[in-house]
C-alpha atoms as a PDB file:
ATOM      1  CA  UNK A   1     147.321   4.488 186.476  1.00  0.00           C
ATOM      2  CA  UNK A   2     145.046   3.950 183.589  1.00  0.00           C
ATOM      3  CA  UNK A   3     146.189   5.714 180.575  1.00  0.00           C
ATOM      4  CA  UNK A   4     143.324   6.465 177.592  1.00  0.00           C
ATOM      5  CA  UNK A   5     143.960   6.190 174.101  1.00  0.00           C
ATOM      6  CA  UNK A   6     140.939   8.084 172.863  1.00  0.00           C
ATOM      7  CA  UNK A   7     140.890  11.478 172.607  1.00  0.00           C
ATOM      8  CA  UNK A   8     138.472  13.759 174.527  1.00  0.00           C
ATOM      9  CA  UNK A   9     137.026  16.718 172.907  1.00  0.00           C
ATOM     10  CA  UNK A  10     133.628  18.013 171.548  1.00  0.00           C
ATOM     11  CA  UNK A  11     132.363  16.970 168.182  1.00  0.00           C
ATOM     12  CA  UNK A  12     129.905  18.014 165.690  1.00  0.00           C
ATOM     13  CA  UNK A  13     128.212  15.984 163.145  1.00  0.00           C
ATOM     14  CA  UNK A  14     128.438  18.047 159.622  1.00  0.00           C
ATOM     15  CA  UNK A  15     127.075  17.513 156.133  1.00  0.00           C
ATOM     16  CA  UNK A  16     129.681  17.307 153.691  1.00  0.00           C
ATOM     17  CA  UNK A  17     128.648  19.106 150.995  1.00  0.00           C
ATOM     18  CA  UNK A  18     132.183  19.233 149.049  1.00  0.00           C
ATOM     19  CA  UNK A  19     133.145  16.043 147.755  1.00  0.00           C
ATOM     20  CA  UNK A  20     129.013  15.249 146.821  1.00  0.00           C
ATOM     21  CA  UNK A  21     129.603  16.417 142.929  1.00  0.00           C
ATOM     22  CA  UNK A  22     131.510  16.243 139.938  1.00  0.00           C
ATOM     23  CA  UNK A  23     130.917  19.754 138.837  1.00  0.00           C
ATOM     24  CA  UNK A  24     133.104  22.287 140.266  1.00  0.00           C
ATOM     25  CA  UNK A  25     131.553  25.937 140.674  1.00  0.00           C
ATOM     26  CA  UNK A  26     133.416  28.162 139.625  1.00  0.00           C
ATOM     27  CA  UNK A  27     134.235  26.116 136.417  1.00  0.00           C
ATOM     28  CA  UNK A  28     130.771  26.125 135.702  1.00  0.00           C
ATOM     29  CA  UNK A  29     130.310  30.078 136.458  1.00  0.00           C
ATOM     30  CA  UNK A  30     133.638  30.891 134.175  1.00  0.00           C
ATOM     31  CA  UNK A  31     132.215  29.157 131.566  1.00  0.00           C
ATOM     32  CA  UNK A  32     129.285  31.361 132.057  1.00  0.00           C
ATOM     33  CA  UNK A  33     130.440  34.514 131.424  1.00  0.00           C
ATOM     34  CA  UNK A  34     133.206  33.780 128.793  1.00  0.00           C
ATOM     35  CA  UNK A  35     131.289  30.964 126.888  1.00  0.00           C
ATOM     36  CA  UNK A  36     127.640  31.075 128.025  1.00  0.00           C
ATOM     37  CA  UNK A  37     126.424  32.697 124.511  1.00  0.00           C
ATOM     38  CA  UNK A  38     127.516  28.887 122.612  1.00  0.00           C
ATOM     39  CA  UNK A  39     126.367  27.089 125.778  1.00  0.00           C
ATOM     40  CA  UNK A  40     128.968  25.403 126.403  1.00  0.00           C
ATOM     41  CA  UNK A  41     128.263  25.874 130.371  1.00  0.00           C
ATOM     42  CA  UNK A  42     124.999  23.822 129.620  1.00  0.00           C
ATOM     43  CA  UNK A  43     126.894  21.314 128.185  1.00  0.00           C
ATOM     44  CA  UNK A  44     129.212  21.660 131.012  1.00  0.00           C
ATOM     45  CA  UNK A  45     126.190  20.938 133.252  1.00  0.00           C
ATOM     46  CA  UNK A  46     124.447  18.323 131.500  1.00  0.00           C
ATOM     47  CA  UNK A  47     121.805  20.344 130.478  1.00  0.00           C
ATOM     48  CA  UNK A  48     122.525  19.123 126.493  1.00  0.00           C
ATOM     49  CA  UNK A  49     119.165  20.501 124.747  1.00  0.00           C
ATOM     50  CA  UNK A  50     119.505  23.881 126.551  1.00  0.00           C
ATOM     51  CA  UNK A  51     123.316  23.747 125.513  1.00  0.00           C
ATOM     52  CA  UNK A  52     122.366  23.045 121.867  1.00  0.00           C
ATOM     53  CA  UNK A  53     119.774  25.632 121.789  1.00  0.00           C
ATOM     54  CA  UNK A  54     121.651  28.242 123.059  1.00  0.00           C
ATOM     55  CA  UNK A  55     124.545  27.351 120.639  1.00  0.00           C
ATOM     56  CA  UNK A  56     121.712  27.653 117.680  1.00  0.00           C
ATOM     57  CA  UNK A  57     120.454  30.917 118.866  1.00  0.00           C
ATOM     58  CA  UNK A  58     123.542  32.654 120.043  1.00  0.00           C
ATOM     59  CA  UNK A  59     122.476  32.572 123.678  1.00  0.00           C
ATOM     60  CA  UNK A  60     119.092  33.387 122.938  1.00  0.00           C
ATOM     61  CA  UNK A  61     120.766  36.331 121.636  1.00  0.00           C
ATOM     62  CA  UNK A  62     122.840  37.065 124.874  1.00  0.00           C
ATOM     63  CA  UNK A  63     120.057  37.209 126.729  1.00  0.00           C
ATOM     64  CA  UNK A  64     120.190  33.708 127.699  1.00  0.00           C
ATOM     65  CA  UNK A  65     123.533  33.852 128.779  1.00  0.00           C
ATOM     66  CA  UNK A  66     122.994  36.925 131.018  1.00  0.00           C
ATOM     67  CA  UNK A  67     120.258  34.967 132.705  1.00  0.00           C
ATOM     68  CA  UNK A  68     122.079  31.482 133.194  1.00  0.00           C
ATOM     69  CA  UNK A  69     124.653  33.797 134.931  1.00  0.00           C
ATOM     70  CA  UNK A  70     122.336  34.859 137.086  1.00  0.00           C
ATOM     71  CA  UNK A  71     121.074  31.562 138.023  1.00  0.00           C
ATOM     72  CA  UNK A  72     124.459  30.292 138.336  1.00  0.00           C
ATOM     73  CA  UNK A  73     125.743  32.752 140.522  1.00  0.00           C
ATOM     74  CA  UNK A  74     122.798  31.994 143.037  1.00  0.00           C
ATOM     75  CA  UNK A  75     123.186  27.905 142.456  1.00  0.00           C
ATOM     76  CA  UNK A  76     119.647  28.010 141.575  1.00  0.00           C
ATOM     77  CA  UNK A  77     120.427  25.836 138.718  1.00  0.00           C
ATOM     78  CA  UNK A  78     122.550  22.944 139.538  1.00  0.00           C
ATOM     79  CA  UNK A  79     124.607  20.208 137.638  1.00  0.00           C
ATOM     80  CA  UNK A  80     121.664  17.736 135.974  1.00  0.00           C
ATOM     81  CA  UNK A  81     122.363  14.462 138.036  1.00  0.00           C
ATOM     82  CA  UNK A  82     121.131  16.158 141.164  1.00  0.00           C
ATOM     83  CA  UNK A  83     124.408  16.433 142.638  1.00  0.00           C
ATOM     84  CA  UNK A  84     125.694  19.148 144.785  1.00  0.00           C
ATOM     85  CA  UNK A  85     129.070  22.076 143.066  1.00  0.00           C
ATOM     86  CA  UNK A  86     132.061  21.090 144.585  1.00  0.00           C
ATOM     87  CA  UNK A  87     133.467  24.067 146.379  1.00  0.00           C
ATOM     88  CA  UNK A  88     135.768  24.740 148.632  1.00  0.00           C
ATOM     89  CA  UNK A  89     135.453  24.438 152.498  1.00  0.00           C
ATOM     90  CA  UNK A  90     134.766  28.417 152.506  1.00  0.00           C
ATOM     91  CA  UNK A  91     133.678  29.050 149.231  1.00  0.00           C
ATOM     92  CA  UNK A  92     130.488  30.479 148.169  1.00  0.00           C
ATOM     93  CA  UNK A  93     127.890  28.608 149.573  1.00  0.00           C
ATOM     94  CA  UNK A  94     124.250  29.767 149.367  1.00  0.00           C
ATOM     95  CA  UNK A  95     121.710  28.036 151.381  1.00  0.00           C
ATOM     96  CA  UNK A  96     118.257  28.242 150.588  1.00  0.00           C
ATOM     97  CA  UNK A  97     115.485  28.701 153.067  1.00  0.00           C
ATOM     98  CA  UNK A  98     112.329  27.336 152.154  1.00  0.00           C
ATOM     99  CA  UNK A  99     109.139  28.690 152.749  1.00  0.00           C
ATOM    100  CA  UNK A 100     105.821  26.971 154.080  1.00  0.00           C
ATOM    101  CA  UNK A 101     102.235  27.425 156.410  1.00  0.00           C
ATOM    102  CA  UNK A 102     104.308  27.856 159.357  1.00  0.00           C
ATOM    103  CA  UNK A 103     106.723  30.080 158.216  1.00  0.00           C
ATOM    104  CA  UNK A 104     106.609  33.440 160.829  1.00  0.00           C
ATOM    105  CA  UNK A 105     108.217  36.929 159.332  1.00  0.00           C
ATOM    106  CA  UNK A 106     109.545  39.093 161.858  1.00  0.00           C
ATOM    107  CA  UNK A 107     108.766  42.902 161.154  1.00  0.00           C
ATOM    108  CA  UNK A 108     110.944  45.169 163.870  1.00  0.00           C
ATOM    109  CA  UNK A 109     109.320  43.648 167.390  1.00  0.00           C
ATOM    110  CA  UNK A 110     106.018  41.906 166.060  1.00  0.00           C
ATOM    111  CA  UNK A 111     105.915  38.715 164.337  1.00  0.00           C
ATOM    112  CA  UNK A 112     103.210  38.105 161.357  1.00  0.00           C
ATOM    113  CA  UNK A 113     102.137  34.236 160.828  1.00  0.00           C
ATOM    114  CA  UNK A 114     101.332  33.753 156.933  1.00  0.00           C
ATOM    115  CA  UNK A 115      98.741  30.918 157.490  1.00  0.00           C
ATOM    116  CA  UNK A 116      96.069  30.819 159.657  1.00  0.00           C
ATOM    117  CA  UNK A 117      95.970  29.377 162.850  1.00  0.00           C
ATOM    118  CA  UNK A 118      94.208  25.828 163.051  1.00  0.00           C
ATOM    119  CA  UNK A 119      92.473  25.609 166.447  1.00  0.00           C
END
């Protein structure tokens, strides 16, 4: 009898996203809402001009730091070196679907085509 040593199963090939970053998420989105109007979360981020003028302008008078926690929230606006948040296996990931000429809507049971058709 022939005995295997490798295991049998099914396996799927998955992006890590988690370990990609130095920036952890929900640091970034605490510092947000408790620091955001001295923008410190820029700073946080690398974003050190926004950071500075927010600290200067309190925020942009709070309205800056309602908006940046906004865009945080959504991880529209990321940390500066490109990297991805690190979060947790089943934290709150948002992925973003792009749009382009071949992008199809579908409204009930029809389906619209936004560009036109190339013959």
């Amino acid at each position: 009898a022939v005995v295997s040593t490798q295991s049998t199963g099914y396996y799927k090939e998955e992006q890590c996203r988690y370990v990609t970053g130095k920036y952890d998420y929900r640091t970034a989105l605490i510092l947000s809402v408790f620091t955001g109007m001295f923008g410190i979360d820029r700073f946080y981020l690398g974003y050190y001009a926004i950071g500075l003028l927010k600290f200067c302008t309190f925020g942009f008078f709070l309205l800056g730091q309602l908006v940046d926690i906004i865009l945080i929230a959504t991880q529209t606006v990321g940390p500066a070196d490109g990297s991805d948040y690190l979060i947790s296996k089943y934290g709150p990931i948002l992925n973003k679907v792009a749009m382009e000429n071949h992008t199809f809507y579908q409204y009930g049971s029809y389906y619209f085509k936004l560009a036109h058709d190339e013959m």
